[in-house]
PDB file of N, CA and C in Angstrom:
ATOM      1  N   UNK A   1      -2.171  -8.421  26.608  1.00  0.00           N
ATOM      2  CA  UNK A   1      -2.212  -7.099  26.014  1.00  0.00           C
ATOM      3  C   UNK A   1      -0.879  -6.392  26.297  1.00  0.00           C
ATOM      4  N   UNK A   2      -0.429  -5.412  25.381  1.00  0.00           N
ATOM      5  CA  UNK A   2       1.079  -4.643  25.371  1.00  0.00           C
ATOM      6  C   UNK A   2       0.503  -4.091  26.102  1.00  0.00           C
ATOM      7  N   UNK A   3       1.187  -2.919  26.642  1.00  0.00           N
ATOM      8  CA  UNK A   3       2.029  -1.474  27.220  1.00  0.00           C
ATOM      9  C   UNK A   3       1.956  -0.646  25.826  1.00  0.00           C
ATOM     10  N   UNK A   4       1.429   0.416  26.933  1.00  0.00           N
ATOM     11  CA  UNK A   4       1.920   1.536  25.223  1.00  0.00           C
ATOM     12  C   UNK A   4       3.108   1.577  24.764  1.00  0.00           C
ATOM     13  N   UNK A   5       3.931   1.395  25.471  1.00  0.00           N
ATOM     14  CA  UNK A   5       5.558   2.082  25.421  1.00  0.00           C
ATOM     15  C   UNK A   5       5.633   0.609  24.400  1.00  0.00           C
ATOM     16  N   UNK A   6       5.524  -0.559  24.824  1.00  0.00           N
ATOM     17  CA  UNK A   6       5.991  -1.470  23.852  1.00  0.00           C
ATOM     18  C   UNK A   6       4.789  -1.795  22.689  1.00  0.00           C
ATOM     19  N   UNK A   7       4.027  -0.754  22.975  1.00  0.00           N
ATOM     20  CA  UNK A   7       2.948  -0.648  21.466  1.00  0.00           C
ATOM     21  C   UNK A   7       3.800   0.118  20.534  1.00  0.00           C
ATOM     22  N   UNK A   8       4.608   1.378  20.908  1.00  0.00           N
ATOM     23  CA  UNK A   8       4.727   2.470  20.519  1.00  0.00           C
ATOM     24  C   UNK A   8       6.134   1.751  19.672  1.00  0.00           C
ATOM     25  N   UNK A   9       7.013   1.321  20.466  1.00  0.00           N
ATOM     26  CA  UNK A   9       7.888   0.676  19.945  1.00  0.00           C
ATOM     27  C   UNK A   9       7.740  -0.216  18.770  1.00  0.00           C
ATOM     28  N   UNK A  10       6.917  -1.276  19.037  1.00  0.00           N
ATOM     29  CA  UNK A  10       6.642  -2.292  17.886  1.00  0.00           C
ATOM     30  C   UNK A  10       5.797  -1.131  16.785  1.00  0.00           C
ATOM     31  N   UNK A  11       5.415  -0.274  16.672  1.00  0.00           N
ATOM     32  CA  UNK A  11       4.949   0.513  15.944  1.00  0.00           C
ATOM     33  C   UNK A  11       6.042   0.924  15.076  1.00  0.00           C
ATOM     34  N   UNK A  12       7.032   1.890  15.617  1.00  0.00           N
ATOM     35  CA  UNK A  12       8.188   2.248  15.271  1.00  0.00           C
ATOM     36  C   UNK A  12       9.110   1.446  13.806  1.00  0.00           C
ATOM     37  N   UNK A  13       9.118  -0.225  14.844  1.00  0.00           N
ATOM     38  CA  UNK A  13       9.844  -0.805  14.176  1.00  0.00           C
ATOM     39  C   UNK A  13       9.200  -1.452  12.968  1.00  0.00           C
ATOM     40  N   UNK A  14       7.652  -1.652  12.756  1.00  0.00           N
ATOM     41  CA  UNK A  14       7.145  -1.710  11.356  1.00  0.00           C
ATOM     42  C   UNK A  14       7.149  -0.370  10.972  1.00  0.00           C
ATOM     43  N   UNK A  15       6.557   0.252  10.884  1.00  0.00           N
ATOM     44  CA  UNK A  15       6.867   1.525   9.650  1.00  0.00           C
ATOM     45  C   UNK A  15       7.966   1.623   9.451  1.00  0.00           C
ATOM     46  N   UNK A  16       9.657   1.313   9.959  1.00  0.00           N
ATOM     47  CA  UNK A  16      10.676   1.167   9.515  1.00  0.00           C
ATOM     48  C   UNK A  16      11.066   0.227   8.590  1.00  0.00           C
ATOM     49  N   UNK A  17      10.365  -1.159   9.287  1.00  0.00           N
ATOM     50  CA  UNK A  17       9.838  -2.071   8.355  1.00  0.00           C
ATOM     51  C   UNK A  17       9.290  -2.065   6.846  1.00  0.00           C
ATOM     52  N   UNK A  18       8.204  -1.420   7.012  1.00  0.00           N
ATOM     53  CA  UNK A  18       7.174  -1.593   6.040  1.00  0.00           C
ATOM     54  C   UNK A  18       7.806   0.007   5.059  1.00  0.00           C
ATOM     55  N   UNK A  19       9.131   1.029   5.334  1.00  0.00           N
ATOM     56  CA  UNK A  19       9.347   1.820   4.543  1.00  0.00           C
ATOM     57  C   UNK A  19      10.658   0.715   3.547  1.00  0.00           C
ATOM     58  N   UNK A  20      11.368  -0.074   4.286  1.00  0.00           N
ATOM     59  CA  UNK A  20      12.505  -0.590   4.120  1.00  0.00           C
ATOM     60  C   UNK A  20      12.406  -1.253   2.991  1.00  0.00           C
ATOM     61  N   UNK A  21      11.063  -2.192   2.794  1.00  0.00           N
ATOM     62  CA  UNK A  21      10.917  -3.327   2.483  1.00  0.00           C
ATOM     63  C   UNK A  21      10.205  -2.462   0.964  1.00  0.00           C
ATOM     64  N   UNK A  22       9.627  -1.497   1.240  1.00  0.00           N
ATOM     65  CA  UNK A  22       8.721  -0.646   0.264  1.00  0.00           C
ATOM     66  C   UNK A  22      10.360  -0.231  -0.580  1.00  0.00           C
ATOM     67  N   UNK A  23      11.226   0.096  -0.245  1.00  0.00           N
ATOM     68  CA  UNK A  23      12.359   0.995  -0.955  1.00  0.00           C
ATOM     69  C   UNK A  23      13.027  -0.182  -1.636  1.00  0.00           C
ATOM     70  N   UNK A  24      13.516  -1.512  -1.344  1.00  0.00           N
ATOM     71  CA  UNK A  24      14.185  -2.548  -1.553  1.00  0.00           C
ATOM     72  C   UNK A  24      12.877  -3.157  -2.837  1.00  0.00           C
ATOM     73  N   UNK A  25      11.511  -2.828  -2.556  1.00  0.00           N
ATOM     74  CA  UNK A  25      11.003  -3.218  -3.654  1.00  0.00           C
ATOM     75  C   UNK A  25      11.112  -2.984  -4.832  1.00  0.00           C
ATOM     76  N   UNK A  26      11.246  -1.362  -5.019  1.00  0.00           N
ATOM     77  CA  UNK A  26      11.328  -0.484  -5.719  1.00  0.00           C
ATOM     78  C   UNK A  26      12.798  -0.997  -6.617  1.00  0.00           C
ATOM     79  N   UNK A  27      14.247  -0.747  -5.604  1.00  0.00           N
ATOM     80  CA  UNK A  27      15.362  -1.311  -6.559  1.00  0.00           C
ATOM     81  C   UNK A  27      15.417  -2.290  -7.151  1.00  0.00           C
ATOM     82  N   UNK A  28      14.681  -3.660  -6.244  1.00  0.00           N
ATOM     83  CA  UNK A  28      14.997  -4.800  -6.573  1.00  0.00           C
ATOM     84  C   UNK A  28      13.640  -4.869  -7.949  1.00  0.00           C
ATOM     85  N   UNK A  29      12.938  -4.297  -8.254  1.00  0.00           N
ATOM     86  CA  UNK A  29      11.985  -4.653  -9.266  1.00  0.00           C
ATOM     87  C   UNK A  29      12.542  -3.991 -10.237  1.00  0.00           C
ATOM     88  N   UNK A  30      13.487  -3.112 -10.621  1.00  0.00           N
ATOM     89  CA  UNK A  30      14.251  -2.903 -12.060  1.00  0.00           C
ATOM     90  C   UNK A  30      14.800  -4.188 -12.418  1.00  0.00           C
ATOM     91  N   UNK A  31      14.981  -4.715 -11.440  1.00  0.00           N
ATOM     92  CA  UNK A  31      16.411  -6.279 -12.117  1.00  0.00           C
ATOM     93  C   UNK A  31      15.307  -7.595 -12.283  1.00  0.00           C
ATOM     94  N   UNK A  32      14.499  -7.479 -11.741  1.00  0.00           N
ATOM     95  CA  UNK A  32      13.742  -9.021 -10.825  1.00  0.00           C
ATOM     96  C   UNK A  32      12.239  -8.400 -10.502  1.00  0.00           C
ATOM     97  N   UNK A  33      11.608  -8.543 -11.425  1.00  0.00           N
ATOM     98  CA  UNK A  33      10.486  -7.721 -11.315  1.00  0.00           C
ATOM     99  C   UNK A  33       9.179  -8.974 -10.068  1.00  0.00           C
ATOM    100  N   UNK A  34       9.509 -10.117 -10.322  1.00  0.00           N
ATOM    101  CA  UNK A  34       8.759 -10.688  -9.389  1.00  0.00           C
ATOM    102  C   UNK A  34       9.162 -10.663  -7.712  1.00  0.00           C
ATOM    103  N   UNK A  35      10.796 -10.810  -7.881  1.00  0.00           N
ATOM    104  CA  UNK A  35      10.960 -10.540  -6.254  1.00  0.00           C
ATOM    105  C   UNK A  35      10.532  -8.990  -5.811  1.00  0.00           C
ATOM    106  N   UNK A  36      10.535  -8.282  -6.597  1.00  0.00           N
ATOM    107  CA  UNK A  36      10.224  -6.973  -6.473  1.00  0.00           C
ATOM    108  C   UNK A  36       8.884  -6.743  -5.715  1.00  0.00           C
ATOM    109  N   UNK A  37       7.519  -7.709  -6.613  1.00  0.00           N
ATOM    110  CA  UNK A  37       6.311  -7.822  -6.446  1.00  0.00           C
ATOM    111  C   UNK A  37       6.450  -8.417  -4.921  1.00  0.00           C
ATOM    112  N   UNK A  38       7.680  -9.380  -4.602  1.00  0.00           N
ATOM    113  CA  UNK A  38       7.340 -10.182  -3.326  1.00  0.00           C
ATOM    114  C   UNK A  38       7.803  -9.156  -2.046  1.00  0.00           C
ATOM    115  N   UNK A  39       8.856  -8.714  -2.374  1.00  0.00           N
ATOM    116  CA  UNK A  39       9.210  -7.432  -1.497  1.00  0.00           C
ATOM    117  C   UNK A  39       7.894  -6.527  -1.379  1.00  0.00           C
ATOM    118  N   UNK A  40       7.400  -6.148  -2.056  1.00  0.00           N
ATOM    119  CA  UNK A  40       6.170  -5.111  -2.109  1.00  0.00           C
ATOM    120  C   UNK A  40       4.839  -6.023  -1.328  1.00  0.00           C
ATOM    121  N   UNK A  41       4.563  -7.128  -1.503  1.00  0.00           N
ATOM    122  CA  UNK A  41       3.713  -7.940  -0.788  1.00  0.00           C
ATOM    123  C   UNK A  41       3.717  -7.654   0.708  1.00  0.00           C
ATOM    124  N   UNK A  42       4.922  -8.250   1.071  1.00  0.00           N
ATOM    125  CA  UNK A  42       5.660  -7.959   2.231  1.00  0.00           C
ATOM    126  C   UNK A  42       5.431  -6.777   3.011  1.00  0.00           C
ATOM    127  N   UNK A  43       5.856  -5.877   2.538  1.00  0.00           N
ATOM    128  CA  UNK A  43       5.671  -4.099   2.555  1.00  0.00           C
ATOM    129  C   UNK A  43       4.339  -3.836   3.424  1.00  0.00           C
ATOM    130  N   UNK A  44       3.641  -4.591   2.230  1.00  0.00           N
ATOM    131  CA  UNK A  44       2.460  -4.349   2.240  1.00  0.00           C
ATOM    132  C   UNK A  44       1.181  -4.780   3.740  1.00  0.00           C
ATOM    133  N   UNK A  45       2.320  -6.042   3.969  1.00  0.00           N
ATOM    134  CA  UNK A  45       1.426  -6.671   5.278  1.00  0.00           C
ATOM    135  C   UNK A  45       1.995  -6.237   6.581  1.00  0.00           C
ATOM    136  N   UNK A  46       3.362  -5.809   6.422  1.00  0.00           N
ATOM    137  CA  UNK A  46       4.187  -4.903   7.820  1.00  0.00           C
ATOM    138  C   UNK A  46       3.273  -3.619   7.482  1.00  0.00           C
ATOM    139  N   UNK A  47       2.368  -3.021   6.561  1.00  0.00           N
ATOM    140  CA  UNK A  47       1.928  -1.819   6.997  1.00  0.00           C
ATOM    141  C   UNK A  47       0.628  -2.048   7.208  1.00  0.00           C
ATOM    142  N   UNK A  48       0.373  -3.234   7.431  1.00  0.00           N
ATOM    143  CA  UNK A  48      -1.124  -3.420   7.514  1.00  0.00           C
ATOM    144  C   UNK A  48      -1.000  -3.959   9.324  1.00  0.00           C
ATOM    145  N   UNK A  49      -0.188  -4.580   9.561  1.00  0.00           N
ATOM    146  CA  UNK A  49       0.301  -4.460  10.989  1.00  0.00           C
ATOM    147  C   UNK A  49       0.838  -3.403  11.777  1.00  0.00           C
ATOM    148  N   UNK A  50       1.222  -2.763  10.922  1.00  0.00           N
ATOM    149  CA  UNK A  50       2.136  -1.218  12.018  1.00  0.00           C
ATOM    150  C   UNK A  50      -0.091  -0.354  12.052  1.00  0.00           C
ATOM    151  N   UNK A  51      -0.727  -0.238  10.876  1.00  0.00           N
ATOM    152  CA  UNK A  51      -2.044   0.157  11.027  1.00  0.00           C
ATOM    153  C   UNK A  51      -2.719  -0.366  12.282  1.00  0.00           C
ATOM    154  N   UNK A  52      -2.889  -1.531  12.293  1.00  0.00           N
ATOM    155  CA  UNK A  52      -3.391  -2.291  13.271  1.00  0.00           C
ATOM    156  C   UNK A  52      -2.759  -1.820  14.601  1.00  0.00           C
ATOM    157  N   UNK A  53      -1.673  -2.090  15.057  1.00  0.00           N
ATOM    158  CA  UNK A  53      -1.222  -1.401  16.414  1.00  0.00           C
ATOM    159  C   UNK A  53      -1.770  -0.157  16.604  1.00  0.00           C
ATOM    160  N   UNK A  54      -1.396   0.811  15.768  1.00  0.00           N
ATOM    161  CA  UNK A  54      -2.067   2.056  15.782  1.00  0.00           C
ATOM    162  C   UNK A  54      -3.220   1.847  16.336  1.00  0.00           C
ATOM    163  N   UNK A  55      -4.323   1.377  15.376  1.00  0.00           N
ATOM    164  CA  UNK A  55      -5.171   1.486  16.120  1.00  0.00           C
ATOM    165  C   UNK A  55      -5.577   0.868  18.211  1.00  0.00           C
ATOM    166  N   UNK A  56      -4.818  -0.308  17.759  1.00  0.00           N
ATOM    167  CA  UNK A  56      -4.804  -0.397  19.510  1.00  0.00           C
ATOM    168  C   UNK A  56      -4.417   0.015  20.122  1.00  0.00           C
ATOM    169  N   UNK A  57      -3.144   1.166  19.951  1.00  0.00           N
ATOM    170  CA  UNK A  57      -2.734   1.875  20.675  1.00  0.00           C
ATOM    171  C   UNK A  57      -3.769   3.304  20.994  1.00  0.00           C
ATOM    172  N   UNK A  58      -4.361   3.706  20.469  1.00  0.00           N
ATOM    173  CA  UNK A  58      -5.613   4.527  20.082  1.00  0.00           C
ATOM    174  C   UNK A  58      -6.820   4.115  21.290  1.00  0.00           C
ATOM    175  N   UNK A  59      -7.051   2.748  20.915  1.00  0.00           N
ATOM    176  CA  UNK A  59      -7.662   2.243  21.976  1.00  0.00           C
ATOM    177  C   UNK A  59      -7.716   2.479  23.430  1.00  0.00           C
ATOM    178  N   UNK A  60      -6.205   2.086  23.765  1.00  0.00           N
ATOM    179  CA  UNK A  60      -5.429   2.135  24.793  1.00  0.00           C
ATOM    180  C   UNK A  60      -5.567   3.358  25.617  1.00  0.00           C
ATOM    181  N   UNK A  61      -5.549   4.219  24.674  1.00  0.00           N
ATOM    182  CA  UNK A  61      -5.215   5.792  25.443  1.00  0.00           C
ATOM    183  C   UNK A  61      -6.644   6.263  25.757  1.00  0.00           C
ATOM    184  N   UNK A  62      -7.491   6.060  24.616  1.00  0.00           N
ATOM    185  CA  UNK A  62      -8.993   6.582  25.368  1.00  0.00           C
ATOM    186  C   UNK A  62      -9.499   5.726  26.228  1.00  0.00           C
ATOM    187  N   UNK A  63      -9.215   4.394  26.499  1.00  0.00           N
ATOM    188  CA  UNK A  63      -9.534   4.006  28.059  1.00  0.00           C
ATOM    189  C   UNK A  63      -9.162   4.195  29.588  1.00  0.00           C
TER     190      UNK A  63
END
């Protein structure tokens, strides 16, 4: 099990993640509409992981 501090961190660095990958979808799907879709896939599972920490970090604190 993490540390909050390195919950909080790996938190950090997906939603940076999962905004990055969300913005690069966006440009790259005017030119390349499927890498676009794959960028957005992507996006999609770094924010389904930065969710997930959250919640264990949540966990964490009310115990």
């Amino acid at each position: 099990m993490k540390t909050a501090e390195q919950l909080k961190t790996r938190i950090k660095e997906l939603g940076k993640q999962a905004a990055q990958l969300s913005r690069q979808a966006v440009e790259v799907g005017k030119l390349d509409r499927e890498q676009g879709r794959v960028l957005m896939l992507q996006a999609k599972e770094a924010s389904k992981r930065y969710q997930t920490l959250i919640q264990e970090l949540k966990r964490q604190q009310q115990a």
